[in-house]
C-alpha atoms as a PDB file:
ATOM      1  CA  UNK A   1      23.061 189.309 -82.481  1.00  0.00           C
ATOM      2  CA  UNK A   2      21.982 186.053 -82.618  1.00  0.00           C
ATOM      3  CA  UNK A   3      18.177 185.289 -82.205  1.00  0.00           C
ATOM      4  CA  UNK A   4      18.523 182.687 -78.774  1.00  0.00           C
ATOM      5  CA  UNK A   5      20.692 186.098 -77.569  1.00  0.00           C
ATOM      6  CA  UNK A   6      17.805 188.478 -78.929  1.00  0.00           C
ATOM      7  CA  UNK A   7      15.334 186.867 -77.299  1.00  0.00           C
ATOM      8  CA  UNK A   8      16.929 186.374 -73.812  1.00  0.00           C
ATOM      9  CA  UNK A   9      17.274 189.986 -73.730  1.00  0.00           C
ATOM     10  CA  UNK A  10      13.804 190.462 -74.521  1.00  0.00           C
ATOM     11  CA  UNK A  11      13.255 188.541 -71.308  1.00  0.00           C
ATOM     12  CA  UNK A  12      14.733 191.950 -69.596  1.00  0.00           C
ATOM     13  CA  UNK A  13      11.591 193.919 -71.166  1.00  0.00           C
ATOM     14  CA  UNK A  14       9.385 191.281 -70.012  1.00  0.00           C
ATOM     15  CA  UNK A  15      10.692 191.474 -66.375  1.00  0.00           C
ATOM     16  CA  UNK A  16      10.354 195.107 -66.351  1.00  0.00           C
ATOM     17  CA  UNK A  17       7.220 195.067 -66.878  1.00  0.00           C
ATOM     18  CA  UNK A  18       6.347 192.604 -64.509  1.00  0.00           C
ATOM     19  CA  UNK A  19       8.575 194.009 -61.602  1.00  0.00           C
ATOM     20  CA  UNK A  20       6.013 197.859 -62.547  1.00  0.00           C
ATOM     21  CA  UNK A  21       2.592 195.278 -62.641  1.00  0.00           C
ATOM     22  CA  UNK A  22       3.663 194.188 -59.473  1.00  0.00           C
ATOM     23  CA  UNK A  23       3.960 197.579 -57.976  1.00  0.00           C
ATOM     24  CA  UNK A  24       1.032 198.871 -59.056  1.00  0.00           C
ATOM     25  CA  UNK A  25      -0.695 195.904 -57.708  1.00  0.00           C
ATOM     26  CA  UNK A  26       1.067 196.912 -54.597  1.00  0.00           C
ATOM     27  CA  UNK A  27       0.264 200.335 -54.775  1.00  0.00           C
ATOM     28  CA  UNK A  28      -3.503 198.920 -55.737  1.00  0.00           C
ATOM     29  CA  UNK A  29      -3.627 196.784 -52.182  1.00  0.00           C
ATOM     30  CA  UNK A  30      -2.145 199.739 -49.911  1.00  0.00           C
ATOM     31  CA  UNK A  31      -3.519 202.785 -51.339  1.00  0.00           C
ATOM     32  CA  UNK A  32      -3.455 205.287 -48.044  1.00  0.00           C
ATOM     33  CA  UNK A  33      -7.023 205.799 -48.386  1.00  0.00           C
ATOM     34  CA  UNK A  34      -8.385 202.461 -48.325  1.00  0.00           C
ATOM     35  CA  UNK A  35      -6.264 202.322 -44.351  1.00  0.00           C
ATOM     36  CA  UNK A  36      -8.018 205.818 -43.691  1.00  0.00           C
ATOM     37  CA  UNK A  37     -11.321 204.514 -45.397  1.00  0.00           C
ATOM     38  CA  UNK A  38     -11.125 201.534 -43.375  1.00  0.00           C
ATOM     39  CA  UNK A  39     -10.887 203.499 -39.677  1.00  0.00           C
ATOM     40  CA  UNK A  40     -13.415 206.185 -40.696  1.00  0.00           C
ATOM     41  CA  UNK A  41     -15.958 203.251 -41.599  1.00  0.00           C
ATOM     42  CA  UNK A  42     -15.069 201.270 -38.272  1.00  0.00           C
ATOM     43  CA  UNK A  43     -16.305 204.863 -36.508  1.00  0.00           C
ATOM     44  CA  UNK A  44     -18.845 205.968 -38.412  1.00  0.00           C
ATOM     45  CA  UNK A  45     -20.599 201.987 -37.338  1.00  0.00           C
ATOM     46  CA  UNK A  46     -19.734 202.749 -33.606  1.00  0.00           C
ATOM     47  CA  UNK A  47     -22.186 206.498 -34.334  1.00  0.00           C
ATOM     48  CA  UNK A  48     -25.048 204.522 -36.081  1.00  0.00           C
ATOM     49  CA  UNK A  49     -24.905 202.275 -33.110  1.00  0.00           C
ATOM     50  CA  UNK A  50     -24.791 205.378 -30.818  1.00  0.00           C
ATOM     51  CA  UNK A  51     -27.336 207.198 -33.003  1.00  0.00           C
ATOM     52  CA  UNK A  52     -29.729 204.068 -32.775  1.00  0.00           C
ATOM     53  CA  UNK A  53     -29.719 203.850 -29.295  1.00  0.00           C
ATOM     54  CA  UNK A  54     -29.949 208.094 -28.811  1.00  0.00           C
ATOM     55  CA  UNK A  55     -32.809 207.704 -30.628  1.00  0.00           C
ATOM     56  CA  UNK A  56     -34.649 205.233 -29.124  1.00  0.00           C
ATOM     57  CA  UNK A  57     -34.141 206.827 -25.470  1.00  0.00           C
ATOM     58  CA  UNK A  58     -35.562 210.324 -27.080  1.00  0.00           C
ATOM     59  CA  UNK A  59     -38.273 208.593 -28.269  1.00  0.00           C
ATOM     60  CA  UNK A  60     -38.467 206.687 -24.895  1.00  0.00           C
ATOM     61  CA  UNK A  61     -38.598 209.965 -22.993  1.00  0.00           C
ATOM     62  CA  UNK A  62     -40.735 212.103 -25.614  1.00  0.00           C
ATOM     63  CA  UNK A  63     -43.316 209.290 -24.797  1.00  0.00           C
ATOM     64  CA  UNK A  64     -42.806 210.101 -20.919  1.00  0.00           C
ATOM     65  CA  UNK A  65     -43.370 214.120 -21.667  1.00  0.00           C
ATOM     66  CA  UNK A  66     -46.414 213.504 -23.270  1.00  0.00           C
ATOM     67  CA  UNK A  67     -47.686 211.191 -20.822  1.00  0.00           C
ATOM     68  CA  UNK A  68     -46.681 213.517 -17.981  1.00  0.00           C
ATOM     69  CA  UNK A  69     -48.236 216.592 -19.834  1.00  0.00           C
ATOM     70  CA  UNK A  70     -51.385 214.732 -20.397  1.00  0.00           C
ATOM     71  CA  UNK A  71     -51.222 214.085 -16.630  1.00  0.00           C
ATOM     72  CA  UNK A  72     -51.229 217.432 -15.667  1.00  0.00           C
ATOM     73  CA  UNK A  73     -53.453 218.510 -17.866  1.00  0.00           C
ATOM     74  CA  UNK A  74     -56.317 216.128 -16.565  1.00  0.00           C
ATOM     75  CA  UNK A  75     -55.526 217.595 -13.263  1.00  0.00           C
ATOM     76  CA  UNK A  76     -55.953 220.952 -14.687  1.00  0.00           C
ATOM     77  CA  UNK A  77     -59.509 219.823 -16.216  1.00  0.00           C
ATOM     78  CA  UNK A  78     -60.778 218.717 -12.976  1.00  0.00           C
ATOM     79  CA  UNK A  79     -59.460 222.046 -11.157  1.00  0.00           C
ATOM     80  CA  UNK A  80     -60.937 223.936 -13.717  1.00  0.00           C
ATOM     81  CA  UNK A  81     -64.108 222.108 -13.063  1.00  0.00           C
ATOM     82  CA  UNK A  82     -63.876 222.087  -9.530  1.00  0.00           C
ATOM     83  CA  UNK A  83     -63.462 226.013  -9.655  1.00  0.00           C
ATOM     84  CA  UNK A  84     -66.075 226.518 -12.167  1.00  0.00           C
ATOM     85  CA  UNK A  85     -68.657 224.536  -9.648  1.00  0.00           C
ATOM     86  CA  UNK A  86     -67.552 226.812  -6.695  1.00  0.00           C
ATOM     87  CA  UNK A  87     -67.352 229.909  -8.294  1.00  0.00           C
ATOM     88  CA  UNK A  88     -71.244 229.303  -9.524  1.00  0.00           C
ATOM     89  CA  UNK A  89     -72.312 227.975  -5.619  1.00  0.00           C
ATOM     90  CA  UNK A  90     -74.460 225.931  -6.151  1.00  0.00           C
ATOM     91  CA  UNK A  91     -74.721 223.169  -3.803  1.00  0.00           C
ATOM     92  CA  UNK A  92     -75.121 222.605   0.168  1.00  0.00           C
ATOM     93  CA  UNK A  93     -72.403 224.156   1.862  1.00  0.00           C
ATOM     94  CA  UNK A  94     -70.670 220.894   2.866  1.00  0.00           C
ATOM     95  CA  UNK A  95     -70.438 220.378  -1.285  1.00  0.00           C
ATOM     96  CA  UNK A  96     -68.994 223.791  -1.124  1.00  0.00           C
ATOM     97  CA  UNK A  97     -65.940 223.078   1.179  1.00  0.00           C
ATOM     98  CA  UNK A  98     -65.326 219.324  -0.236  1.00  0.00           C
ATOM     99  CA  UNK A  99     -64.751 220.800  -3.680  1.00  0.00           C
ATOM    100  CA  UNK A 100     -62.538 223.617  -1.840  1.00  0.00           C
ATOM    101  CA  UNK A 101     -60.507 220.922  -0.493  1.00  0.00           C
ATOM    102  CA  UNK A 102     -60.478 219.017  -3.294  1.00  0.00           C
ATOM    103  CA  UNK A 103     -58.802 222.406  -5.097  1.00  0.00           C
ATOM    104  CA  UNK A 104     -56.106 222.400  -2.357  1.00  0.00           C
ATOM    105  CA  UNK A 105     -55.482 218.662  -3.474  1.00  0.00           C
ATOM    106  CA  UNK A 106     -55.343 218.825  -7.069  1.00  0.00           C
ATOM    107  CA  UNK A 107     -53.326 222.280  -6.383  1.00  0.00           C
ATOM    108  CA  UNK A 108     -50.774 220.196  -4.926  1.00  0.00           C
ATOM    109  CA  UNK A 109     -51.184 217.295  -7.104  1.00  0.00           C
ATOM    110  CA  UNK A 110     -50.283 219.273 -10.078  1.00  0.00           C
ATOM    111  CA  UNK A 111     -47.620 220.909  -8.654  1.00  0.00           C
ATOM    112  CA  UNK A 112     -46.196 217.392  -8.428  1.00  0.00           C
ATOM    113  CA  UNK A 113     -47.059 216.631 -11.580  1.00  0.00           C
ATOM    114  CA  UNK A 114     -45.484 219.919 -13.290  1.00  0.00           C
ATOM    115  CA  UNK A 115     -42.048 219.410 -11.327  1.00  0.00           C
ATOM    116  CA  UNK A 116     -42.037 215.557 -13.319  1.00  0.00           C
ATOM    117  CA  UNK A 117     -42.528 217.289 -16.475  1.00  0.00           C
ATOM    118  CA  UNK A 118     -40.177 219.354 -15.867  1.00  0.00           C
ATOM    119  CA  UNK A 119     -37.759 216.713 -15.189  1.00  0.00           C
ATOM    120  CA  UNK A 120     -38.987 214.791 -17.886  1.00  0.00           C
ATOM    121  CA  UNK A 121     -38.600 217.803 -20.348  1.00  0.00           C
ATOM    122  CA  UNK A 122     -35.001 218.248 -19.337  1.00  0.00           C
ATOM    123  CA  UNK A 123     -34.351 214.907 -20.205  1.00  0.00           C
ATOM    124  CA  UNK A 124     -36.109 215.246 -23.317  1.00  0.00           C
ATOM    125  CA  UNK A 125     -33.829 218.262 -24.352  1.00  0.00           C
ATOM    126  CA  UNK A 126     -30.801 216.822 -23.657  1.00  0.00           C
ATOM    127  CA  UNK A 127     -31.599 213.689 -25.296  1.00  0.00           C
ATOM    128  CA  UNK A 128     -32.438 215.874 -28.092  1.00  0.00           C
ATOM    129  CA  UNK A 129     -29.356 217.674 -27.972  1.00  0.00           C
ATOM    130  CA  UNK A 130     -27.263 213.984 -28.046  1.00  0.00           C
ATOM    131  CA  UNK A 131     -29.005 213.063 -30.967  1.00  0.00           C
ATOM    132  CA  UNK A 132     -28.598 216.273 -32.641  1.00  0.00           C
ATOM    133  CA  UNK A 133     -24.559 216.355 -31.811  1.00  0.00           C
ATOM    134  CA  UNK A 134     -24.327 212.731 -32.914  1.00  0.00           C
ATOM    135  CA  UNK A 135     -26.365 213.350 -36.348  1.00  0.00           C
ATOM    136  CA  UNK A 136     -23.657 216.216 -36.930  1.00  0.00           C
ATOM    137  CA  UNK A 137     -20.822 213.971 -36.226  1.00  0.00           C
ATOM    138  CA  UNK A 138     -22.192 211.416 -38.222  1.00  0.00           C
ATOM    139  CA  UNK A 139     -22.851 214.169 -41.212  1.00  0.00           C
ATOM    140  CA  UNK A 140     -19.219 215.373 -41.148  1.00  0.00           C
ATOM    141  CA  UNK A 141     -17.652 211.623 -40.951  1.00  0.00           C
ATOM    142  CA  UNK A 142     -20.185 210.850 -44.085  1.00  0.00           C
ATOM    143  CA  UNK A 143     -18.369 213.526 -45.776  1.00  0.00           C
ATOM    144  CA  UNK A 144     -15.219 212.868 -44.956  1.00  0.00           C
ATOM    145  CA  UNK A 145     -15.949 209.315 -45.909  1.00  0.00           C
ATOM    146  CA  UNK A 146     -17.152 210.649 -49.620  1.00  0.00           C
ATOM    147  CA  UNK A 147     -14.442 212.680 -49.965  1.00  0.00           C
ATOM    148  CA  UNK A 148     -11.615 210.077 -49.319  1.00  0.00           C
ATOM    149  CA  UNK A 149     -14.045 207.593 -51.568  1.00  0.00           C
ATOM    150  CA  UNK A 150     -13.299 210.212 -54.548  1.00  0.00           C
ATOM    151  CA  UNK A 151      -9.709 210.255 -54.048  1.00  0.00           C
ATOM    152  CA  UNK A 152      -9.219 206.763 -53.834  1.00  0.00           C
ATOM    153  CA  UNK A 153     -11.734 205.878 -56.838  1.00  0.00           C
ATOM    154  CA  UNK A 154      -9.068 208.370 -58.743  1.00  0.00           C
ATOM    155  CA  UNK A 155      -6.331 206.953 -57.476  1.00  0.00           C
ATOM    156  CA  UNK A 156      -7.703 203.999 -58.782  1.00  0.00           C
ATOM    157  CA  UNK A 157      -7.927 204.761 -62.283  1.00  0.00           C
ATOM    158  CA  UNK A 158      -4.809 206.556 -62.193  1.00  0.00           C
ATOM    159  CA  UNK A 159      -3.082 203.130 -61.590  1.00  0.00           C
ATOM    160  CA  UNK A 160      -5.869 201.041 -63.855  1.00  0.00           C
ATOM    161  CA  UNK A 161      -4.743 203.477 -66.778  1.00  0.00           C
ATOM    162  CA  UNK A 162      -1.040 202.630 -65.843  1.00  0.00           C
ATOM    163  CA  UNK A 163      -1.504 199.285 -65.291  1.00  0.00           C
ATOM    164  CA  UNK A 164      -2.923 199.279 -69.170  1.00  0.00           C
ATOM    165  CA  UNK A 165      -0.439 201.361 -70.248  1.00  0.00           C
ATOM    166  CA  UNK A 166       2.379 199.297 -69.211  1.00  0.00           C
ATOM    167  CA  UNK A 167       1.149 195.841 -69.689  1.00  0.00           C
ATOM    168  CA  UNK A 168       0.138 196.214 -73.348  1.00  0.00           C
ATOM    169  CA  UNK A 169       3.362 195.201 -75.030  1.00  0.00           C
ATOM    170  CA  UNK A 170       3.471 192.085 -72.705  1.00  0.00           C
ATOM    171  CA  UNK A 171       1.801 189.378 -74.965  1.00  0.00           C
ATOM    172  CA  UNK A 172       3.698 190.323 -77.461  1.00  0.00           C
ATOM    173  CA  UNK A 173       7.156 190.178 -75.812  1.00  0.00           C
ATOM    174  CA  UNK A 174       5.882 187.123 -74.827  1.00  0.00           C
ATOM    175  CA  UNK A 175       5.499 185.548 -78.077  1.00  0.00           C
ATOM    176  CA  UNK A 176       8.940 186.677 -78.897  1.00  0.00           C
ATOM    177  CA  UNK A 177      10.375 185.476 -75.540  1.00  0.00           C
ATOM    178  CA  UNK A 178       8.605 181.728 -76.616  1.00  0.00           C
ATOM    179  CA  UNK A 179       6.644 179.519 -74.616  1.00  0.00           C
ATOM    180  CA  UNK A 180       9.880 177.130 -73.414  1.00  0.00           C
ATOM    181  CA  UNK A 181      11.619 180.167 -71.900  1.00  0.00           C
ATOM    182  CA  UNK A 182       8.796 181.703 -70.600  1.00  0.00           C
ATOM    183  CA  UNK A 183       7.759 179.004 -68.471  1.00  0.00           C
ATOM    184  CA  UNK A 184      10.546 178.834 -66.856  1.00  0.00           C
ATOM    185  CA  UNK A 185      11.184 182.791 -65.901  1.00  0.00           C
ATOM    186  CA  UNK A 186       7.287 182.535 -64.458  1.00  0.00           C
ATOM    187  CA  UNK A 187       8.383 179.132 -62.363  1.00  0.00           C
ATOM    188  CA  UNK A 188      11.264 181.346 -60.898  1.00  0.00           C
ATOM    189  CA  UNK A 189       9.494 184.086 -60.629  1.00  0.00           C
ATOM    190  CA  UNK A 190       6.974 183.046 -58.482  1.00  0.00           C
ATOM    191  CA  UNK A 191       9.370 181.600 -55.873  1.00  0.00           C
ATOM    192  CA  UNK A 192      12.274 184.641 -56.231  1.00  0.00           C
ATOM    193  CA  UNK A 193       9.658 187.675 -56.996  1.00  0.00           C
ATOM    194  CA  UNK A 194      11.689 188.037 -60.721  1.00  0.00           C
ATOM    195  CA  UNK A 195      12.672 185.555 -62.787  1.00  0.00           C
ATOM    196  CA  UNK A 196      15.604 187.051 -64.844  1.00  0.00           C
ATOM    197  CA  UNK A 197      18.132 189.509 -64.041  1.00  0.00           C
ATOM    198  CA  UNK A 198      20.600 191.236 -66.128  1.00  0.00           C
ATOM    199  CA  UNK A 199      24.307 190.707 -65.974  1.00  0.00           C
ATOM    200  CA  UNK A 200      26.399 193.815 -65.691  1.00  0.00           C
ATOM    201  CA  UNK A 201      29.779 194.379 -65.056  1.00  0.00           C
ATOM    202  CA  UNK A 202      29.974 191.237 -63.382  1.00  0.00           C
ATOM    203  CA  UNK A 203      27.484 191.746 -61.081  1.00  0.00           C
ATOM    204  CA  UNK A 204      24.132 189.586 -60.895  1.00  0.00           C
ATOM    205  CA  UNK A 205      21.146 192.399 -61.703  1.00  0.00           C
ATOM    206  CA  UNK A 206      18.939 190.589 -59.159  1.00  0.00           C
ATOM    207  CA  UNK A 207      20.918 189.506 -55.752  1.00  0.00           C
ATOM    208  CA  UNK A 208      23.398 191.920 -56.830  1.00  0.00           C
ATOM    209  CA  UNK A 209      26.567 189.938 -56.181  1.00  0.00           C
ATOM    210  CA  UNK A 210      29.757 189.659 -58.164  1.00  0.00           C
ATOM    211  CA  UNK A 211      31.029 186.781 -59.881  1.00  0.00           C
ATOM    212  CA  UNK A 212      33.653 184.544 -58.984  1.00  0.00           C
ATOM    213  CA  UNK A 213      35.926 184.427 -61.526  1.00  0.00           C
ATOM    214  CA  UNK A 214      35.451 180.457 -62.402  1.00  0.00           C
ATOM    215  CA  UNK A 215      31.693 181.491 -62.699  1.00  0.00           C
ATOM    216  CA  UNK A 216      32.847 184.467 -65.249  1.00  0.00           C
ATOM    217  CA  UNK A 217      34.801 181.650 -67.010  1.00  0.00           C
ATOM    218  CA  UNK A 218      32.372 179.661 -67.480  1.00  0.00           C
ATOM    219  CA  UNK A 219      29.953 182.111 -68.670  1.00  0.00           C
ATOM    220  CA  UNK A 220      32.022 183.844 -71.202  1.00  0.00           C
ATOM    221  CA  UNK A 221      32.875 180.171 -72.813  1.00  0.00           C
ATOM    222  CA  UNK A 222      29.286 179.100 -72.937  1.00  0.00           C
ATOM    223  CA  UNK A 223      27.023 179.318 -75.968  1.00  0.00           C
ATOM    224  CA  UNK A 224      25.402 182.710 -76.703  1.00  0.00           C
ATOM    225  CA  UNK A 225      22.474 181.198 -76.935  1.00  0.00           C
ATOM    226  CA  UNK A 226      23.106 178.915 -73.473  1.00  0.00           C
ATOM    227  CA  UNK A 227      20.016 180.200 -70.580  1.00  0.00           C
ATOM    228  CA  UNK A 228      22.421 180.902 -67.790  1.00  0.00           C
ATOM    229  CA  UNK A 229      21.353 180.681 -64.060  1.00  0.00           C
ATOM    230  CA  UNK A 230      22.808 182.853 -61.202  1.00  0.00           C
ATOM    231  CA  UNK A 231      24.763 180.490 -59.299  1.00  0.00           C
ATOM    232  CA  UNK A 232      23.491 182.101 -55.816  1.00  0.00           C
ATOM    233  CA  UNK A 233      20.095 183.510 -56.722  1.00  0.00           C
ATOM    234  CA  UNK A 234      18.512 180.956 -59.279  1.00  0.00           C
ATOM    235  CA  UNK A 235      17.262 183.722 -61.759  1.00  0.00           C
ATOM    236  CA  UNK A 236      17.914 183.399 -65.465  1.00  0.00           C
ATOM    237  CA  UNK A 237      21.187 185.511 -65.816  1.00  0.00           C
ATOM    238  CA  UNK A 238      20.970 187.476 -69.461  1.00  0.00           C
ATOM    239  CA  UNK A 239      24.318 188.579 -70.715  1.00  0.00           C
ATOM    240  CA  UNK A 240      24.041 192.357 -71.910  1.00  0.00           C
ATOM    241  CA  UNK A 241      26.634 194.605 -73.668  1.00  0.00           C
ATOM    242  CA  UNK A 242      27.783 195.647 -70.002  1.00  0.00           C
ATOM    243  CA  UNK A 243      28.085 192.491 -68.965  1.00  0.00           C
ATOM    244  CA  UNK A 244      32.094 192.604 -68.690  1.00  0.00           C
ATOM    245  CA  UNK A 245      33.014 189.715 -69.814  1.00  0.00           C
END
C-alpha cells in the first residue's frame, strides 16, 4: 500500500476518534444529573427564601410573646401588690375598697392580657412548626443535592478517564495524517460534524448513499493517492479494501 493510500486511511482512525471525543463531550454537556441538579437547586433557593422569611415572622412573633408575657406579668405584680396591701389592712376604709376595685380591674385586665398570649403563643408554635417542616425539607433536598453531586462528579471522571483514554493516540495519527490533509478534514469537519468517511461497497460511510456508476468510474481510475470528495456530502471519501470497486 502506497504511503498517500496509508495515510488517507489513517484519516479513518483519526475520525473515530473524533466522532467518540465528540460524544463524550456530549455525554459531558447532558449528563442526567446536571438536568436533575439543576431543578433540585432552583427548589432548594425557593426554601431558603421560604426559610428566610419563616424565620423572620417567628422571630417577629417570639418578640410579641415576650412582650405580651411581660404584660401580664406587670399586671400580676401590681395584683400581687394590691392583694398584699389588703390582706395586711392597713389604710382608711375608702383605701380599702379602691384597692378592691382596683383587683376587680387588673383581674379583668389580665384576663385580657392572658387570652393575647395565648393567641400570640399559638402563633408562635405554629410558626415554629413552619420553620421546623421547612428546615427538614431543606435537610432532605441538601442531601439529595449531595448525593446526585457524587454521582455526577463520578460520572465525570468516568468520561475524563475515557476522554484520555481515547484521545491519546490522536497527535500522533495526526503527524502521520500530515498537516496539508489535516487541515482540510478539520475545515469539513466543522461544517459536516466529520470530515472523512469511508467508502464501502459503494456506499459513502458518512451520508450513506450509493454511487452512481460515472462517480464509481471515476474513482476507481483516479490516483491511489488522489483525496477524493463525496460528490453529495463534501467529506473526504477514503477508499478501503471493501470499497467495491
Amino acid at each position: 500500500m502506497r504511503a498517500e493510500s496509508a495515510r488517507q486511511l489513517r484519516l479513518l482512525d483519526l475520525q473515530a476518534i473524533d466522532t467518540r471525543l465528540d460524544q463524550i463531550a456530549h455525554a459531558r454537556r447532558t449528563l442526567p444529573q446536571l438536568a436533575e441538579l439543576a431543578d433540585l437547586e432552583g427548589k432548594a433557593r425557593l426554601l431558603d427564601d421560604q426559610l428566610v422569611r419563616s424565620r423572620t415572622e417567628l422571630g417577629d412573633v417570639q418578640r410579641e410573646v415576650a412582650k405580651a408575657e411581660a404584660d401580664v406579668q406587670l399586671v400580676r405584680d401590681r395584683a400581687a401588690r394590691d392583694r398584699a396591701r389588703l390582706d395586711a389592712g392597713t389604710g382608711t376604709a375608702k383605701d380599702l375598697q379602691a384597692l378592691q376595685h382596683e383587683l376587680e380591674s387588673l383581674a379583668r385586665r389580665q384576663a385580657e392580657l392572658e387570652d393575647v398570649e395565648l393567641e400570640v403563643m399559638e402563633r408562635a408554635e405554629a410558626a415554629e412548626h413552619d420553620v421546623s417542616e421547612l428546615e427538614r425539607g431543606r435537610g432532605e433536598l441538601g442531601e439529595r443535592i449531595a448525593g446526585l453531586e457524587r454521582d455526577r462528579d463520578e460520572a465525570l471522571r468516568r468520561l475524563a478517564d475515557e476522554e484520555a483514554t481515547v484521545g491519546a493516540p490522536r497527535d500522533g495519527i495526526v503527524g502521520e495524517v500530515g498537516a496539508d490533509l489535516v487541515a482540510l478534514y478539520e475545515k469539513i469537519r466543522g461544517t459536516s460534524g466529520t470530515g472523512a468517511a469511508a467508502l464501502r461497497q459503494r456506499r459513502c460511510g458518512g451520508c450513506q448513499l450509493e454511487l452512481n456508476p460515472v462517480e464509481i468510474s471515476r474513482i476507481r481510475s483516479a490516483d491511489e493517492d488522489e483525496v477524493l470528495r463525496c460528490e453529495e456530502c463534501n467529506r473526504i471519501l477514503v477508499r478501503t479494501p471493501e470499497s467495491g470497486l
